[in-house]
C-alpha atoms as a PDB file:
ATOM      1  CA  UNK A   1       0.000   0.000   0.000  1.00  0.00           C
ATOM      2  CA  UNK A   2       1.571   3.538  -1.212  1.00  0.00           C
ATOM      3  CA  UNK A   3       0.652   6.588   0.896  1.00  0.00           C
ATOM      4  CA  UNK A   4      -1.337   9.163  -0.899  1.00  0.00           C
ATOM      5  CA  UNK A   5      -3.045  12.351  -0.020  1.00  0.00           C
ATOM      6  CA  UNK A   6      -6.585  10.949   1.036  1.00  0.00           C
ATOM      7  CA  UNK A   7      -4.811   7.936   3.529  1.00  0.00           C
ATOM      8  CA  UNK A   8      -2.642  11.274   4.656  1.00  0.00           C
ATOM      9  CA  UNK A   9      -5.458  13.605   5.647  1.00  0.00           C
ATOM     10  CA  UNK A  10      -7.870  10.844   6.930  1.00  0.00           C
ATOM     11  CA  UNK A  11      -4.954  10.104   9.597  1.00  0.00           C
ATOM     12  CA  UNK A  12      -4.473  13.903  10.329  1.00  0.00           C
ATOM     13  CA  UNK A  13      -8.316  14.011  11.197  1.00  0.00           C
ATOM     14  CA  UNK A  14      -7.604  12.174  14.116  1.00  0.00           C
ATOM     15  CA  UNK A  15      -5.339  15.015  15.734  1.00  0.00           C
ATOM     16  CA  UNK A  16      -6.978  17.073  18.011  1.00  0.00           C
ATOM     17  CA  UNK A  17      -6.312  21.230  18.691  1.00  0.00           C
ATOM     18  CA  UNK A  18      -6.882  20.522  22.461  1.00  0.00           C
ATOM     19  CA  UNK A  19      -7.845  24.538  22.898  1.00  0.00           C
ATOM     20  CA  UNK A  20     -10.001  24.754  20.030  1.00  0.00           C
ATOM     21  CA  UNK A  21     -11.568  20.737  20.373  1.00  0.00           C
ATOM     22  CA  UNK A  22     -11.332  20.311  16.392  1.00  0.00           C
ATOM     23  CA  UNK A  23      -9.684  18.523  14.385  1.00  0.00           C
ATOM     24  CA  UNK A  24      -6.217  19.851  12.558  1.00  0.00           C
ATOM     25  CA  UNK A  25      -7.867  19.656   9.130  1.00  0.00           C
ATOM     26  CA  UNK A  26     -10.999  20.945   9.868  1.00  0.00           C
ATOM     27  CA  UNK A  27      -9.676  23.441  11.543  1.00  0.00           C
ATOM     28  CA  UNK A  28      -7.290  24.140   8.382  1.00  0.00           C
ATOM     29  CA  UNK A  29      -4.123  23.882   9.862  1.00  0.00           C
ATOM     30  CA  UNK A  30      -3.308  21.647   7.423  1.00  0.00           C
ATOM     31  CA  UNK A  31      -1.389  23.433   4.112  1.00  0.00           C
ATOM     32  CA  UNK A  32      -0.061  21.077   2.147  1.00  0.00           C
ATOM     33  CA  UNK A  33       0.217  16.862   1.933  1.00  0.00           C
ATOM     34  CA  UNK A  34       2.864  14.955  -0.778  1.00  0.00           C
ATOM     35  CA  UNK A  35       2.525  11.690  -0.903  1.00  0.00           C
ATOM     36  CA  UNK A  36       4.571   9.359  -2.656  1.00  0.00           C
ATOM     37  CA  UNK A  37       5.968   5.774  -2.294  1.00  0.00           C
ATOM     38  CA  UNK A  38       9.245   7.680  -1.546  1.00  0.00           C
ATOM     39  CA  UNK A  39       7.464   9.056   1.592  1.00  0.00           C
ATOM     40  CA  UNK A  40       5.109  11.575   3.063  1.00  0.00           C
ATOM     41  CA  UNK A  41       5.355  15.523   3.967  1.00  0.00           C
ATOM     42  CA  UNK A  42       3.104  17.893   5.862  1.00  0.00           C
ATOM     43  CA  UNK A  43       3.015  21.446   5.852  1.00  0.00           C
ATOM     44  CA  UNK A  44       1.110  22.826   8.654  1.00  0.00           C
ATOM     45  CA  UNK A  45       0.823  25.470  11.116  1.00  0.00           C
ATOM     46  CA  UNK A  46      -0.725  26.286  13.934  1.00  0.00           C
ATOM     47  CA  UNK A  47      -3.487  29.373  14.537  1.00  0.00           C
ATOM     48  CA  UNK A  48      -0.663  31.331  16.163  1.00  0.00           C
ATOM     49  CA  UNK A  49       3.169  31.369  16.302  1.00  0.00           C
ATOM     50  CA  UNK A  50       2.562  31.390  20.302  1.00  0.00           C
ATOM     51  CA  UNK A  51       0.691  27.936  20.353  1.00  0.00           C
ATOM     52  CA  UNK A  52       1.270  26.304  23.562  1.00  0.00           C
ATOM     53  CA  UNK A  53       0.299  23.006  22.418  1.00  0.00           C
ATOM     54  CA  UNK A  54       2.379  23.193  18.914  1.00  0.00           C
ATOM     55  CA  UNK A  55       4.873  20.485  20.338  1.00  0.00           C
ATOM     56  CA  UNK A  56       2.184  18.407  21.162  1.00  0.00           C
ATOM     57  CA  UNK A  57      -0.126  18.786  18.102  1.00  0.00           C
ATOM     58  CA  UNK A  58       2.883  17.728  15.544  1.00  0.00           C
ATOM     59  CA  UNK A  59       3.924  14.980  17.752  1.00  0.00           C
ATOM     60  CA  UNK A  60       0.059  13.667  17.432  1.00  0.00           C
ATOM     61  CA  UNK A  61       0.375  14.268  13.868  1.00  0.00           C
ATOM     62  CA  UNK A  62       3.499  11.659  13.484  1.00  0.00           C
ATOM     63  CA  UNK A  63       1.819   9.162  15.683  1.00  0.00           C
ATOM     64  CA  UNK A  64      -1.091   9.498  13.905  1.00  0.00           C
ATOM     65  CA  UNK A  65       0.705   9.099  10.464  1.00  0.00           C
ATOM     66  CA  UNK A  66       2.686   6.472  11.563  1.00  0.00           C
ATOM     67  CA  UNK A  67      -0.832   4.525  12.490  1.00  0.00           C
ATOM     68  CA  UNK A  68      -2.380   4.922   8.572  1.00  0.00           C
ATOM     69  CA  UNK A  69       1.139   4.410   6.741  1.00  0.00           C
ATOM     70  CA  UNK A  70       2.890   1.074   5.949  1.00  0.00           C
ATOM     71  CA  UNK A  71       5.456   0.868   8.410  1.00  0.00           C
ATOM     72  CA  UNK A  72       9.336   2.345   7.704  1.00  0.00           C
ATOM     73  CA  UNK A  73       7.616   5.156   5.127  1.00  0.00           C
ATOM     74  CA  UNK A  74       9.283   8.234   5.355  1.00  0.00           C
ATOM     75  CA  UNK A  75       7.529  11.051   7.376  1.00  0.00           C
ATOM     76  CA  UNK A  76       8.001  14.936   7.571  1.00  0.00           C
ATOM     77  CA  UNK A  77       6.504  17.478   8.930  1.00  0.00           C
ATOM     78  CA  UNK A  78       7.106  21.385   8.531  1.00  0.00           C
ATOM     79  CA  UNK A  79       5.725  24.290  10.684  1.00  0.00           C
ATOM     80  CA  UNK A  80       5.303  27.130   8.540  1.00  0.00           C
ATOM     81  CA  UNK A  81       4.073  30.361   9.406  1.00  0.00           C
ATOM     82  CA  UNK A  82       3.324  31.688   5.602  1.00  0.00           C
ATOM     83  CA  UNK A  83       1.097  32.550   4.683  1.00  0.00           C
ATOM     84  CA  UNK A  84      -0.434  33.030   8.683  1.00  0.00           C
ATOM     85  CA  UNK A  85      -3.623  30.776   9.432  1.00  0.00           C
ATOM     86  CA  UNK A  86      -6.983  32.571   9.273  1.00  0.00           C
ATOM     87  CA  UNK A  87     -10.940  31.273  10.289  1.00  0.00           C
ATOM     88  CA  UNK A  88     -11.035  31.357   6.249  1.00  0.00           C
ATOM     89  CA  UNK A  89      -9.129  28.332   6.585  1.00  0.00           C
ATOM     90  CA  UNK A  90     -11.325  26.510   8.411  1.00  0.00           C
ATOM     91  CA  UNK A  91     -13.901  23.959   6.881  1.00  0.00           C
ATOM     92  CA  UNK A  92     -17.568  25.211   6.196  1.00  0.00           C
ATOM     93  CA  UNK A  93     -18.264  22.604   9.750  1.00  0.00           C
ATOM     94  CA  UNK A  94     -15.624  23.837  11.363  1.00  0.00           C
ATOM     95  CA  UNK A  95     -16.844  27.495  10.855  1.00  0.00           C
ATOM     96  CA  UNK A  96     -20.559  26.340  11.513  1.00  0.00           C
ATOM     97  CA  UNK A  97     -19.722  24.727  15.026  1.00  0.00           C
ATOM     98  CA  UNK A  98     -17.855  27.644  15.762  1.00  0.00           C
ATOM     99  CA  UNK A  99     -20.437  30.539  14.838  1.00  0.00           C
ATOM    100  CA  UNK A 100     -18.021  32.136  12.011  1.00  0.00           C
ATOM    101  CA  UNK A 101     -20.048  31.961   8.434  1.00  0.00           C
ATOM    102  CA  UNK A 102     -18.185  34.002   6.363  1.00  0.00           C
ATOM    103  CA  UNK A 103     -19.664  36.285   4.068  1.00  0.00           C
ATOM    104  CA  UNK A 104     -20.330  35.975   0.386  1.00  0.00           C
ATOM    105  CA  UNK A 105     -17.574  37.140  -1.989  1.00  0.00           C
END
């Protein structure tokens, strides 16, 4: 079984923001996923450069990944701070649970 982008963000759904109670990709911490059979990479960040629970949330994320993958694949994960996370990011049911529906554009 090869990673891929859907096996990558089902496992990140998993990983919990403890002070917001959602999950990383709903939450749209999530930037970017490649997937290969030469391994897997993450780009995420975190709703501020201050998180408290940043250490924790990425170490979720590797157990997490290392739960869905086949075993020995090649995992990396990058904090990145650009472009800086905004409620746009969220899901439509993240924004929902939370009470922020965007406007129209």
């Amino acid at each position: 079984m090869e990673a891929n982008e859907d096996t990558v963000r089902d496992a990140l759904r998993v990983v919990m923001d403890p002070e917001a109670g959602m999950n990383i990709v709903d939450l749209g911490l999530v930037y970017g996923i490649e997937a290969s059979a030469a391994g897997v990479k993450v780009e995420m960040t975190m709703t501020s450069a201050a998180c408290p629970m940043a250490d924790m949330i990425v170490d979720n994320s590797y157990a997490a990944l290392e739960g869905a993958l086949p075993r020995d694949t090649p995992i990396k994960i990058d904090l990145v701070w650009d472009p800086p996370w905004t409620p746009e990011r969220m899901s439509g049911l993240a924004r929902e649970q939370f009470g922020w529906l965007m406007p129209p554009r």
